[in-house]
N, C-alpha and C. Protein backbone atom coordinates (compact mmCIF):
# COMPACT_ATOMS: atom_id res chain seq x y z
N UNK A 1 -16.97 1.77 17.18
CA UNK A 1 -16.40 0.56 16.62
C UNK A 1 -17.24 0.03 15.46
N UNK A 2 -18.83 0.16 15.86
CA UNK A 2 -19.51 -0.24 14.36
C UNK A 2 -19.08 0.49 13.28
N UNK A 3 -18.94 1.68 13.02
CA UNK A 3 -18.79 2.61 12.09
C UNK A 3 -17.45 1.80 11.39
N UNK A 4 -16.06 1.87 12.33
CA UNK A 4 -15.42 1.80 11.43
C UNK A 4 -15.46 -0.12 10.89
N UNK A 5 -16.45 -0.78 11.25
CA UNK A 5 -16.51 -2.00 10.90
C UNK A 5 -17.17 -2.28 9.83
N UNK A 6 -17.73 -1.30 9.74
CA UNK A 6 -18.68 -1.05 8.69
C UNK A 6 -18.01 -0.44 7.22
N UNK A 7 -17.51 0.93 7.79
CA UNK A 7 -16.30 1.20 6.67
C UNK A 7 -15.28 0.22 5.91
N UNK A 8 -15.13 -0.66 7.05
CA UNK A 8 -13.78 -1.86 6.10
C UNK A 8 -14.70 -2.78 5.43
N UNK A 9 -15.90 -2.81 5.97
CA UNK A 9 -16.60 -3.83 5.19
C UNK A 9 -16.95 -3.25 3.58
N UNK A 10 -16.64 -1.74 3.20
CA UNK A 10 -16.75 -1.40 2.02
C UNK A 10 -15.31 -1.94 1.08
N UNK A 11 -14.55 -2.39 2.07
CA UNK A 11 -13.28 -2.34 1.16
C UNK A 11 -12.97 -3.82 1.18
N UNK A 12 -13.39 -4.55 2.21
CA UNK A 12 -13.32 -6.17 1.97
C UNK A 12 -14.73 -6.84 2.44
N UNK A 13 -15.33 -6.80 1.12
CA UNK A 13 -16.39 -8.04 0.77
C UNK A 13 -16.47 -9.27 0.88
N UNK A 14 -15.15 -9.81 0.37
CA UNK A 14 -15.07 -11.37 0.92
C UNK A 14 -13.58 -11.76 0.13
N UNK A 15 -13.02 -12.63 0.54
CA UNK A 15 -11.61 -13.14 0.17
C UNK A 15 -11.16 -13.38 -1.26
N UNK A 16 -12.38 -13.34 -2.10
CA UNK A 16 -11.95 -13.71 -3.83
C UNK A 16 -11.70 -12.18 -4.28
N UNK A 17 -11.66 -11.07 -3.80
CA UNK A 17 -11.53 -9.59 -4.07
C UNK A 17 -9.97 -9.95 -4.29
N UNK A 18 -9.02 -10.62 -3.81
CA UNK A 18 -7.70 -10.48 -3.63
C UNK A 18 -7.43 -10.75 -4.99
N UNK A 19 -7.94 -12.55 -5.28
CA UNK A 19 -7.95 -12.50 -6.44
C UNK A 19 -8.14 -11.30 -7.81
N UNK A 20 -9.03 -10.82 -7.52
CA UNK A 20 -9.29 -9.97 -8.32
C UNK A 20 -8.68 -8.51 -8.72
N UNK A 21 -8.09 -8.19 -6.93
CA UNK A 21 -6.98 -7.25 -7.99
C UNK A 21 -5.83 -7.42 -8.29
N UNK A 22 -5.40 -8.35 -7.58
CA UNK A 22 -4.29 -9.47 -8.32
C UNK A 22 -3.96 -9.61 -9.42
N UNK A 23 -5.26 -9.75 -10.30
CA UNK A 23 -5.56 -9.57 -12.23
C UNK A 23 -5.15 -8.29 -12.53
N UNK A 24 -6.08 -7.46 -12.09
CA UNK A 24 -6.03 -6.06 -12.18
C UNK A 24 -4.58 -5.48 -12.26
N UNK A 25 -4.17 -5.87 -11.67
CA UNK A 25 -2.46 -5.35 -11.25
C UNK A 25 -1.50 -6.17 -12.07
N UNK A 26 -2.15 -7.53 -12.46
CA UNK A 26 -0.98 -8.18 -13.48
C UNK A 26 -1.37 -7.44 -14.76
N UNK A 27 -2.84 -7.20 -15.32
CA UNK A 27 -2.93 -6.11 -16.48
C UNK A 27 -2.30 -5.02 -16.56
N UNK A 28 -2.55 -4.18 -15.87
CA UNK A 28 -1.72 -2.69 -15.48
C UNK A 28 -0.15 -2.66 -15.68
N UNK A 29 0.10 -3.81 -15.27
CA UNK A 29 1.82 -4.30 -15.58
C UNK A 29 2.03 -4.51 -16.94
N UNK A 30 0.94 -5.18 -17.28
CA UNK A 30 1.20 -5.66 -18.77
C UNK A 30 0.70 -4.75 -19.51
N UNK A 31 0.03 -3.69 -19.34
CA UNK A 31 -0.04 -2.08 -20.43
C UNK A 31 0.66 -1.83 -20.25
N UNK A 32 1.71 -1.56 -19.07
CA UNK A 32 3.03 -0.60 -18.75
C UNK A 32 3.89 -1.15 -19.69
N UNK A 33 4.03 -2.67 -19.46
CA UNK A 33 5.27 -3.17 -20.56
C UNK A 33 5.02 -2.53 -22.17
N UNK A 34 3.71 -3.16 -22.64
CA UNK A 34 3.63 -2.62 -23.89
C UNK A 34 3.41 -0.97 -24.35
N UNK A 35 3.08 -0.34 -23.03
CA UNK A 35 3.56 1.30 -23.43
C UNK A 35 5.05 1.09 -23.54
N UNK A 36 5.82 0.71 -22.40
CA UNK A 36 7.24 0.84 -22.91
C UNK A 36 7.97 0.77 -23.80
N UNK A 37 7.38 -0.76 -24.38
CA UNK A 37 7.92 -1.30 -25.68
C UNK A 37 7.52 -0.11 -26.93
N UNK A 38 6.43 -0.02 -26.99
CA UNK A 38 6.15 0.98 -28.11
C UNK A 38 6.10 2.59 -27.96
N UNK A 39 6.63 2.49 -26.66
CA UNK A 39 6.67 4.22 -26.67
C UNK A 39 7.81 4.83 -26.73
N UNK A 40 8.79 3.82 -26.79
CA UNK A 40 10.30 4.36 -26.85
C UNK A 40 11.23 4.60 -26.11
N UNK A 41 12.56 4.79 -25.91
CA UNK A 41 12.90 5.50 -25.46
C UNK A 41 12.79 7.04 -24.78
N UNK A 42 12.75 7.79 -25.67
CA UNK A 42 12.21 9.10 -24.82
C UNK A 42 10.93 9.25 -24.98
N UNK A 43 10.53 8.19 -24.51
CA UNK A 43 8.60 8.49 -23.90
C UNK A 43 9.18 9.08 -22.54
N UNK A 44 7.12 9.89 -22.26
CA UNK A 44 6.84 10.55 -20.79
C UNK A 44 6.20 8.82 -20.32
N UNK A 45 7.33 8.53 -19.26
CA UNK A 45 6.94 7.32 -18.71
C UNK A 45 5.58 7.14 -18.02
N UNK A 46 5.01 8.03 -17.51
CA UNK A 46 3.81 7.76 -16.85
C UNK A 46 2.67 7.73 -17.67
N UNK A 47 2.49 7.88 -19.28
CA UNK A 47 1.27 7.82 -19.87
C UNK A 47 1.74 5.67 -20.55
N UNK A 48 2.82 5.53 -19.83
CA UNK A 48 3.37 3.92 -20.81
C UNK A 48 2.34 2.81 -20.31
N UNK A 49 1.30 3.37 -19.34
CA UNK A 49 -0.26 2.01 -19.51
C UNK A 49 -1.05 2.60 -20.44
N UNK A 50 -1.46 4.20 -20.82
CA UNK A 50 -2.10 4.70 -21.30
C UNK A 50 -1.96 4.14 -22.64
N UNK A 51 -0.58 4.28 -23.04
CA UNK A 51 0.04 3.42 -24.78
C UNK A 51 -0.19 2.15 -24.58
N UNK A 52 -0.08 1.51 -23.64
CA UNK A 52 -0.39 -0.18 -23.60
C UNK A 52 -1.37 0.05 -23.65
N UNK A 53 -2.62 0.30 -23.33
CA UNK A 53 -4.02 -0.13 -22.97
C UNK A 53 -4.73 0.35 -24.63
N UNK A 54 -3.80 1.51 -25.56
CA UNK A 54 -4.34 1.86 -26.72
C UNK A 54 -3.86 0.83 -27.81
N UNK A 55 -2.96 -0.08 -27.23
CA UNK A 55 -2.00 -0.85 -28.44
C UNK A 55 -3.23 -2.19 -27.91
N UNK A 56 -3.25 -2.59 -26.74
CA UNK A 56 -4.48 -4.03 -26.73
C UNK A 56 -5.71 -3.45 -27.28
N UNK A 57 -6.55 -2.27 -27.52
CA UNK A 57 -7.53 -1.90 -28.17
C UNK A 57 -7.08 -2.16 -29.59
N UNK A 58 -6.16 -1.75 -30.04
CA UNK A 58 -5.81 -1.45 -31.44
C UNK A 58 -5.93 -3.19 -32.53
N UNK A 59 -5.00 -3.77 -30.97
CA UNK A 59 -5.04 -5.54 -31.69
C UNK A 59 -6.59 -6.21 -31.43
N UNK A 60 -7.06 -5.71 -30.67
CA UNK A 60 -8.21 -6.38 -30.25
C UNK A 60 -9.19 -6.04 -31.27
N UNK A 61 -9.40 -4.57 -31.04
CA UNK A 61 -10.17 -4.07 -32.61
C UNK A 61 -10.21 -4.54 -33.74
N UNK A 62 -8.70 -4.39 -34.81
CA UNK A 62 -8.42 -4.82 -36.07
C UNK A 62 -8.82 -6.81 -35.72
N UNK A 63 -8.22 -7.17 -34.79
CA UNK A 63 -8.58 -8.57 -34.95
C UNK A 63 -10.30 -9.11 -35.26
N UNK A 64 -10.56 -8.65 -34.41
CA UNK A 64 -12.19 -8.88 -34.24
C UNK A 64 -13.04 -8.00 -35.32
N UNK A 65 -12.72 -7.31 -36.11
CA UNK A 65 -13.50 -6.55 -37.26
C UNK A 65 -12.89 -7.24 -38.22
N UNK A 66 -11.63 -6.69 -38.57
CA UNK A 66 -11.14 -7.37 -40.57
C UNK A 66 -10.76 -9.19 -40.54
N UNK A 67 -11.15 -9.83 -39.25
CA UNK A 67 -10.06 -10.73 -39.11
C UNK A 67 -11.01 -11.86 -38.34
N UNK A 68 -12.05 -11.01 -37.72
CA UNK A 68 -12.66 -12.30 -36.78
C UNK A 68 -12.20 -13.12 -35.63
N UNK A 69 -10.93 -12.65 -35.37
CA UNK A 69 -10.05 -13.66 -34.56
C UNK A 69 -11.14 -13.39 -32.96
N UNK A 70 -11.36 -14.44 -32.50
CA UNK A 70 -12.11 -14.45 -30.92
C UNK A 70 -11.42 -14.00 -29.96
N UNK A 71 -11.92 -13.49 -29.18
CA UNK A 71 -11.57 -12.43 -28.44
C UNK A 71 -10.18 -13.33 -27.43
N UNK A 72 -10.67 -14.28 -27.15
CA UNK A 72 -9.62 -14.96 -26.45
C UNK A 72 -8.42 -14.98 -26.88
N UNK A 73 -8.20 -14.98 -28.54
CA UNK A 73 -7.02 -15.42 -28.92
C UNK A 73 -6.35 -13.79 -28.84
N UNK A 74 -6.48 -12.85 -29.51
CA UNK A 74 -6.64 -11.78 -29.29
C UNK A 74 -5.44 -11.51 -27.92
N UNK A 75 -6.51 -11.60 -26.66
CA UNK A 75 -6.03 -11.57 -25.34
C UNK A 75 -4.90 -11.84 -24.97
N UNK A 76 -4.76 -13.70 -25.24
CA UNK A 76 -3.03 -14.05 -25.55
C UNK A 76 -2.67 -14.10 -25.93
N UNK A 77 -2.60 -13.36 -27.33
CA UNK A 77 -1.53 -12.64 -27.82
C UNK A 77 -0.39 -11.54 -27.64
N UNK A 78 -1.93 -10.91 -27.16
CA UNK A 78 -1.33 -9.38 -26.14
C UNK A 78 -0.71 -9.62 -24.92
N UNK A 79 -1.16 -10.88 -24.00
CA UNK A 79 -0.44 -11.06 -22.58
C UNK A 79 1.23 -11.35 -23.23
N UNK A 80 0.77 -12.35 -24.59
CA UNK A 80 2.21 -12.53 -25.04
C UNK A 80 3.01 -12.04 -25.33
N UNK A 81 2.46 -10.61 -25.80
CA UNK A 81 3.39 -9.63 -26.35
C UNK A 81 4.47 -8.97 -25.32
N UNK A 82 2.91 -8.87 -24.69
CA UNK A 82 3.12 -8.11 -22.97
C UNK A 82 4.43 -8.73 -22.22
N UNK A 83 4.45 -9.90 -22.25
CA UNK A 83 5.90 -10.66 -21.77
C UNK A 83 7.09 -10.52 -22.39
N UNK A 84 6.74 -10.28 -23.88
CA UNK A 84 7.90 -9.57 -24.74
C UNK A 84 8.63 -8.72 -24.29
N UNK A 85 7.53 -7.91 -24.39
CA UNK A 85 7.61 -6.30 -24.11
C UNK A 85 8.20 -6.26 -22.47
N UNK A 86 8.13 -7.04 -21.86
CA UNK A 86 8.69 -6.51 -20.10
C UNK A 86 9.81 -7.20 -19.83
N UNK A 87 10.38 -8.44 -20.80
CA UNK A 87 11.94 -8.13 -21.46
C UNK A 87 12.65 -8.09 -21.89
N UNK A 88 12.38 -7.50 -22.89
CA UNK A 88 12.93 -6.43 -23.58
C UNK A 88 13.43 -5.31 -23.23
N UNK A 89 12.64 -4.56 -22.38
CA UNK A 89 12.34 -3.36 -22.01
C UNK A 89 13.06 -3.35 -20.77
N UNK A 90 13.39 -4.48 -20.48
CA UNK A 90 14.62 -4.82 -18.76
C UNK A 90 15.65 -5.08 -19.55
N UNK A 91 15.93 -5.69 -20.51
CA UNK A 91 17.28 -5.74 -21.34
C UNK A 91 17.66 -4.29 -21.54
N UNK A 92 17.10 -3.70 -22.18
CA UNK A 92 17.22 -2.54 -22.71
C UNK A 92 17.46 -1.28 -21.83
N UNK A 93 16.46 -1.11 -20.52
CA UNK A 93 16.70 -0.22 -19.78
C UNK A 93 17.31 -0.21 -18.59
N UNK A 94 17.72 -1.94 -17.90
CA UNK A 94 18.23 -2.39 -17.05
C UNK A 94 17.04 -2.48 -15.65
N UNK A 95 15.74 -1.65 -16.37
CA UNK A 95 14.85 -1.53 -15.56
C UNK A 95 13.56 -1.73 -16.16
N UNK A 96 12.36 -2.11 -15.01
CA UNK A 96 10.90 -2.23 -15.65
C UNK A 96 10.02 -1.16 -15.35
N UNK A 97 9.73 -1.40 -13.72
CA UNK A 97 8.75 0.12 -13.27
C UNK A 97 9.75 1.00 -12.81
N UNK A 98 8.98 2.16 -12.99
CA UNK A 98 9.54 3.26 -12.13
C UNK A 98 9.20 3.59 -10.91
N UNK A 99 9.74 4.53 -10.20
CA UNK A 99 9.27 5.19 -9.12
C UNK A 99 7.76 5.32 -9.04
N UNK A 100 7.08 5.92 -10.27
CA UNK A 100 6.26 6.59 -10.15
C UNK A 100 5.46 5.24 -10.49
N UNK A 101 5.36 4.21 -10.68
CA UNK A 101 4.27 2.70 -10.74
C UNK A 101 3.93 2.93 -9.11
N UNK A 102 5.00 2.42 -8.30
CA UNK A 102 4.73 2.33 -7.25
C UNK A 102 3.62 3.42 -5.88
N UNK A 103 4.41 4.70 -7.08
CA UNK A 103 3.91 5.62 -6.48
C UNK A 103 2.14 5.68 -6.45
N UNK A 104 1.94 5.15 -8.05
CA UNK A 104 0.17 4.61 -8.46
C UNK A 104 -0.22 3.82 -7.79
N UNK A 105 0.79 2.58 -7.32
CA UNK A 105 0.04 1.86 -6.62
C UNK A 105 -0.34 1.87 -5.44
N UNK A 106 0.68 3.21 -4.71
CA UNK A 106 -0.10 3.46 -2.56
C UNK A 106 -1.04 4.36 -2.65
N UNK A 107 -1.32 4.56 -3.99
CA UNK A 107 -2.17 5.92 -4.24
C UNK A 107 -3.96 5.32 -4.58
N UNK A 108 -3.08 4.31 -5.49
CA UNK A 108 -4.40 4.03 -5.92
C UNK A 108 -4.78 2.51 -5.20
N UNK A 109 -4.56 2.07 -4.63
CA UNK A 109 -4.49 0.82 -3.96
C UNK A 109 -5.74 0.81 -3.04
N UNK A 110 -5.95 1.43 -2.12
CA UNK A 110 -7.33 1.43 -1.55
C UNK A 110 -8.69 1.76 -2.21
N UNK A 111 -8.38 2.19 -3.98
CA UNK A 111 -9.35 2.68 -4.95
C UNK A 111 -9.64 1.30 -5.65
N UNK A 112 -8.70 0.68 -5.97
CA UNK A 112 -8.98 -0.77 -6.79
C UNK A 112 -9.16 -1.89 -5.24
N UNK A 113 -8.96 -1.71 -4.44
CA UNK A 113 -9.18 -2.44 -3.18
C UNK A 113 -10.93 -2.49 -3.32
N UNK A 114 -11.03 -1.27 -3.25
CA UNK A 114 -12.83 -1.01 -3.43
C UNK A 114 -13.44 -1.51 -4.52
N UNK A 115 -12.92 -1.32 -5.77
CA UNK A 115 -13.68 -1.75 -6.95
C UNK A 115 -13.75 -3.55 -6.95
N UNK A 116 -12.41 -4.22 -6.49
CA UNK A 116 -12.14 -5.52 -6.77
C UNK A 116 -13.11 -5.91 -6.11
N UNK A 117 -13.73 -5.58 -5.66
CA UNK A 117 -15.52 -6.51 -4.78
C UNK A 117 -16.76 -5.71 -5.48
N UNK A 118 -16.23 -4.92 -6.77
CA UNK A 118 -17.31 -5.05 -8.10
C UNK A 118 -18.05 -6.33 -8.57
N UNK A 119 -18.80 -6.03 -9.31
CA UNK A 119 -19.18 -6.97 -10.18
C UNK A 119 -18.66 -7.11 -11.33
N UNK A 120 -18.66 -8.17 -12.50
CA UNK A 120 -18.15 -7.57 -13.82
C UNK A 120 -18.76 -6.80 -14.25
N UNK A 121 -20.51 -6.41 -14.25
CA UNK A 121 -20.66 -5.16 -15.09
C UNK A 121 -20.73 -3.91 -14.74
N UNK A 122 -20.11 -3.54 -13.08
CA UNK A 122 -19.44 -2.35 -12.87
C UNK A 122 -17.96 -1.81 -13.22
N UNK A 123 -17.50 -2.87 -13.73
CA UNK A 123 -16.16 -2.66 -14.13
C UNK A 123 -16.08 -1.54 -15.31
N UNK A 124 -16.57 -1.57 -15.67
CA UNK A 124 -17.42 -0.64 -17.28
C UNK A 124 -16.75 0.95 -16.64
N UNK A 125 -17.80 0.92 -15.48
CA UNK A 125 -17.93 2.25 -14.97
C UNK A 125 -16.64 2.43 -14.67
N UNK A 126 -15.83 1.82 -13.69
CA UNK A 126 -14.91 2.02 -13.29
C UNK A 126 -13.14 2.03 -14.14
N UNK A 127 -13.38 1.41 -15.27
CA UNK A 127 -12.12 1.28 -16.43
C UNK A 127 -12.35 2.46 -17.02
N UNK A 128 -13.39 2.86 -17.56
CA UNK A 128 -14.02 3.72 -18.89
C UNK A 128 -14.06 5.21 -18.58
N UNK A 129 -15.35 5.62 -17.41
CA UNK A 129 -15.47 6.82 -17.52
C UNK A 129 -15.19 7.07 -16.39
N UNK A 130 -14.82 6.57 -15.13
CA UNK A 130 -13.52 7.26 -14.25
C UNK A 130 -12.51 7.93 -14.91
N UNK A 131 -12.10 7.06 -15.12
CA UNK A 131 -10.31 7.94 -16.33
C UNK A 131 -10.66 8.90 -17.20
N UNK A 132 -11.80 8.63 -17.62
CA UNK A 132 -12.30 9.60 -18.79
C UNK A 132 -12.17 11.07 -18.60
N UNK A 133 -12.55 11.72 -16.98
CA UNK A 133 -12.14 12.96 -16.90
C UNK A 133 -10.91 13.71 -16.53
């Protein structure tokens, strides 16, 4: 019984974790929208966070180098877009996620369960060079 009390204690740290992937999961939604929006119609639907997450780099980048804009504003812009973009993309397709969101999320759900009782500067590790391989 210790063992496995011990094991859940890797996956719930304390009650603000909920919060936290709560965020996590409203972001992920909001790359999906803006892959959708800008990936088209005949996009491969499962890279449409991969295109969102390169389109908030892209605004975030150009803003903050030629433009200076602070990172905050930046941010809601993109959540704003992001709301655009998810409907639109329900006008348009009659639908938002697919099968295969959900499918990320029983998959990956006990993986961000674990990280959401990170710190912020493990998040690094875990956004960046996880995915990386």
């Amino acid at each position: 019984m210790e063992i496995a009390t011990r094991y859940f204690g890797y996956f719930f740290e304390n009650p603000a974790q909920i919060q936290s992937f709560l965020a996590v999961l409203a972001v992920w939604v909001g790359f999906w929208a803006l892959g959708s929006l800008f990936g088209g119609r005949d996009r491969i639907r499962e890279v449409d966070p991969i295109i969102g997450w390169a389109v908030v780099s892209l605004v975030v980048t150009i803003g903050g180098v030629f433009f200076t804009v602070p990172f905050t504003y930046s941010a809601l812009a993109c959540a704003g877009l992001a709301v655009f973009a998810g409907r639109f993309v329900w006008r348009r397709e009659q639908r938002f996620l697919s099968v295969d969101f959900f499918k990320l999320v029983l998959l990956f759900g006990p993986l961000l369960v674990l990280v959401s009782a990170m710190r912020g500067s493990q998040w690094d590790e875990f956004s960046t060079w996880l995915i990386i391989p």
